[in-house]
Protein backbone atom coordinates (compact mmCIF):
# COMPACT_ATOMS: atom_id res chain seq x y z
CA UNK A 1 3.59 -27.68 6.83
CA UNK A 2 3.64 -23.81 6.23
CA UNK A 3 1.95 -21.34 7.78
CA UNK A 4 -0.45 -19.83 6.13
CA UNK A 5 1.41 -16.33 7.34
CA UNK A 6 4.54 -17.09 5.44
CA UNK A 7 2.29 -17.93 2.18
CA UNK A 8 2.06 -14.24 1.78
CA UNK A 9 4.86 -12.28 -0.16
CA UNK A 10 5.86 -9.77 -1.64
CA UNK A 11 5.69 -8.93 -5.65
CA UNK A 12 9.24 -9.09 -5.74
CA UNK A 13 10.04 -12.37 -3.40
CA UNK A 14 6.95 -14.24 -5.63
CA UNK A 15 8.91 -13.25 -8.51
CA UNK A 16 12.27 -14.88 -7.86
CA UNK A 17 10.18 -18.02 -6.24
CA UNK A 18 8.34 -18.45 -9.35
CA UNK A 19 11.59 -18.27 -11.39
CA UNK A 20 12.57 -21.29 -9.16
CA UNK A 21 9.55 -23.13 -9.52
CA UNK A 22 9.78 -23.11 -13.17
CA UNK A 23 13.54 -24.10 -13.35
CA UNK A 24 12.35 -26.60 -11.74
CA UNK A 25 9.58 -27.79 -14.21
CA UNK A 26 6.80 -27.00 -12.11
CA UNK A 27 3.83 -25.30 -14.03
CA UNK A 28 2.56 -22.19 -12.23
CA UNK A 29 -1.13 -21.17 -12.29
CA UNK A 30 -1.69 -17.78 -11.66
CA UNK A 31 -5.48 -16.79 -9.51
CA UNK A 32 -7.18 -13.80 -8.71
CA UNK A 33 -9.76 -11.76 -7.19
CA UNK A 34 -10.76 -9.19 -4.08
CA UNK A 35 -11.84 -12.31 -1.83
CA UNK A 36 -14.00 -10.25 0.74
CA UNK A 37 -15.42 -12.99 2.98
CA UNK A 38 -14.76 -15.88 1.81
CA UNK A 39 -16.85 -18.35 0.47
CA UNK A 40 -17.73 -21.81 -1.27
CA UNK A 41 -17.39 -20.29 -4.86
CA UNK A 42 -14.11 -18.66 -3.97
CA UNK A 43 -12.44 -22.38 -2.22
CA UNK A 44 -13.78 -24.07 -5.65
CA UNK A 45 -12.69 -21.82 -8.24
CA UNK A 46 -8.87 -21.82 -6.25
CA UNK A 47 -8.71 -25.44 -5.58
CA UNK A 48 -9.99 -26.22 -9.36
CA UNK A 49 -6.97 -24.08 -10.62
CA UNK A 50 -4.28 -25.95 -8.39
CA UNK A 51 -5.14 -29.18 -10.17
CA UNK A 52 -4.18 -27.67 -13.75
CA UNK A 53 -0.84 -27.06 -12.44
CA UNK A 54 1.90 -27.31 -9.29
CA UNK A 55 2.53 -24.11 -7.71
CA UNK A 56 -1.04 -21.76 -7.17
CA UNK A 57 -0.55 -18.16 -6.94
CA UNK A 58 -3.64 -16.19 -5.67
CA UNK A 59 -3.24 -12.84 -6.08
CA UNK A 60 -5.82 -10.86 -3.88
CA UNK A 61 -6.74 -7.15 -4.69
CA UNK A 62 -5.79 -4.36 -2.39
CA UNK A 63 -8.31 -2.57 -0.23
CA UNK A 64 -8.11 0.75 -2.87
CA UNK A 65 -8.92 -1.58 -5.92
CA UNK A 66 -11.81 -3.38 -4.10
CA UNK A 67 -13.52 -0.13 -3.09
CA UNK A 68 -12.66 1.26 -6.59
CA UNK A 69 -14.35 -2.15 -8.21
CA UNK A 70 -17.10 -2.77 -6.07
CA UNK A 71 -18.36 0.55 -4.59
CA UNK A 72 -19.14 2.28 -1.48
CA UNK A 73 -19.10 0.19 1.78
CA UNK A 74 -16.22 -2.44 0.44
CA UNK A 75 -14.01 -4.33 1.20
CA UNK A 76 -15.82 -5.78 4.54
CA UNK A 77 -12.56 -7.27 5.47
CA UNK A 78 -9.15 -5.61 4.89
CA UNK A 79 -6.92 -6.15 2.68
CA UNK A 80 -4.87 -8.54 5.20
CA UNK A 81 -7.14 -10.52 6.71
CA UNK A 82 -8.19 -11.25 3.08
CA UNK A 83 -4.90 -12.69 2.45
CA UNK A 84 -4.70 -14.31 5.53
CA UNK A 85 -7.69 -16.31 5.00
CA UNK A 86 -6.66 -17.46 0.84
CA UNK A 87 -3.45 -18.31 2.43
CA UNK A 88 -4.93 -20.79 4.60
CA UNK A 89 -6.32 -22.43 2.15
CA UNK A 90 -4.16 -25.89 1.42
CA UNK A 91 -4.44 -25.46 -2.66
CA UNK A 92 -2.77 -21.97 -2.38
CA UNK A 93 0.95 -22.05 -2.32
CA UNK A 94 1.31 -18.13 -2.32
CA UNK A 95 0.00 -15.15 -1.96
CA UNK A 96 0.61 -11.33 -3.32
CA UNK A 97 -2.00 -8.58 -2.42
CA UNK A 98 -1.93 -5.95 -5.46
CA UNK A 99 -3.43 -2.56 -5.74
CA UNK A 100 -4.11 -2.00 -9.66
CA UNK A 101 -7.60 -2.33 -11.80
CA UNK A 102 -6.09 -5.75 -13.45
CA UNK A 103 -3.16 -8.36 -12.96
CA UNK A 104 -1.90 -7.42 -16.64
CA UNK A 105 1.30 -5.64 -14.67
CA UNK A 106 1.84 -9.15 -12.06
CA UNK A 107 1.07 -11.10 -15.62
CA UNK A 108 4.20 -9.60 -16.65
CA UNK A 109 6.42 -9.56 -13.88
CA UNK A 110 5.56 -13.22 -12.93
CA UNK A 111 5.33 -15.09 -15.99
CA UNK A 112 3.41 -17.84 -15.14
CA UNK A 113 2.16 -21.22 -17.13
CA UNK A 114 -1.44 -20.33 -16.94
CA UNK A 115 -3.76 -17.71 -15.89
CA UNK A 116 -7.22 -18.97 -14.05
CA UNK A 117 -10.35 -17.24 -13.76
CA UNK A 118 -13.72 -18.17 -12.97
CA UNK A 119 -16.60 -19.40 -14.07
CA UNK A 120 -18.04 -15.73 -14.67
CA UNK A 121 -15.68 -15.03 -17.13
CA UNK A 122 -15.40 -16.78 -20.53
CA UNK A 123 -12.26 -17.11 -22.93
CA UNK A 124 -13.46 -13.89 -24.84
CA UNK A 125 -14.34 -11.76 -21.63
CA UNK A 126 -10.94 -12.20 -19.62
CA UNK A 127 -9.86 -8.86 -19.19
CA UNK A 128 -6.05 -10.06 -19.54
CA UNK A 129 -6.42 -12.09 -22.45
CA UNK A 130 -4.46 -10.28 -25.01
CA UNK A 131 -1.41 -9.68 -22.68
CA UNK A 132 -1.23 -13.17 -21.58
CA UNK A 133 -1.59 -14.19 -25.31
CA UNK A 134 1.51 -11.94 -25.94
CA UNK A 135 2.70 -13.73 -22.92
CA UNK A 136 2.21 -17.27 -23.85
CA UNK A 137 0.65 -17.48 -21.00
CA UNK A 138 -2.41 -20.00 -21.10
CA UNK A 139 -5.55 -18.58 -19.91
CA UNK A 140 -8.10 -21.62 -18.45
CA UNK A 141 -11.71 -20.81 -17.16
CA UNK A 142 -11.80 -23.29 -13.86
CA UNK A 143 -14.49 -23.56 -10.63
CA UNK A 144 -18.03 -24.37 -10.21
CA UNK A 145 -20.62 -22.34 -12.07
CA UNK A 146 -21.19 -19.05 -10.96
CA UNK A 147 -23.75 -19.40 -8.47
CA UNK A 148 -22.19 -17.54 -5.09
CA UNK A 149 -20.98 -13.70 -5.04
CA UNK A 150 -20.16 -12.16 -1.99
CA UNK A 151 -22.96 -9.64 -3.20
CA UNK A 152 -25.36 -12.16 -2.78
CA UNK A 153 -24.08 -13.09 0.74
CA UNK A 154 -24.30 -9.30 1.72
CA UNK A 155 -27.74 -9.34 0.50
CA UNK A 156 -29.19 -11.72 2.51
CA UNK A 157 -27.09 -10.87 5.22
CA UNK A 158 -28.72 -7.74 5.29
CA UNK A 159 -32.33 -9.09 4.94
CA UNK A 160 -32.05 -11.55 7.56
CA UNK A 161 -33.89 -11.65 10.65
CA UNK A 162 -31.73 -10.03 13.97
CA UNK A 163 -32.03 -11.72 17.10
């Protein structure tokens, strides 16, 4: 078995392994999202989008993007012990940490089968679904409904008793 270390690599290594992977015939689902602290939403939504496919890239924002998306006071965790803990995960095969507003650019560069995003999206509201259209990439809504957010964690993180 792999370490979950050598799961995580760079834009261009994930693009040659992909390129392998498909020669292969292996179908390649494509993930995403900033990660910070993990949680029962995030494990569903990636191991749901392994079983559409073989290979599961999770591609996991960089700190810049995260503060950028989410506001003041985020990420929690950085940007590599985010990684570290997706790659740990047994349904993720790889992982690439990326630093722009959307994955249109690692859409392009990687080419995979399908794009998967979660349960808080729908086919309209994707923010990548006209470039993996042009793609013909497939783009498949996959996890449990959305009913965990790491803004809800922080919440009642916040309000809970200390001591």
């Amino acid at each position: 078995m792999r370490s979950s270390e050598s799961k995580i690599v760079s834009r261009q290594k994930l693009k040659s392994l992909v390129a392998e992977h498909k020669k292969r015939g292996q179908k390649v689902v494509f993930a995403n999202g900033c990660f910070d602290i993990l949680h029962v939403g995030h494990v569903r939504y990636l191991e749901a989008a392994r079983q559409i496919g073989d290979i599961l890239i999770a591609a996991v924002n960089s700190d810049a993007s995260v503060g950028s998306l989410k506001g003041p006071g985020r990420p929690i965790l950085d940007e590599s012990a985010r990684a570290s803990l997706v790659a740990a995960l047994r349904a993720v095969d790889y992982v690439v940490i990326f630093s722009e507003q959307t994955v249109a650019p690692l859409l392009r560069d990687l080419l995979p089968d399908i794009h998967a995003k979660g349960t808080d999206y729908s086919a309209d509201t994707v923010p990548e679904r006209s470039i993996a259209r042009d793609l013909g990439i497939q783009v498949a809504i996959v996890g449990d409904p959305k009913n965990h957010s790491t803004r809800a964690l922080l919440s009642s993180l916040r309000k809970a008793p200390h001591g």
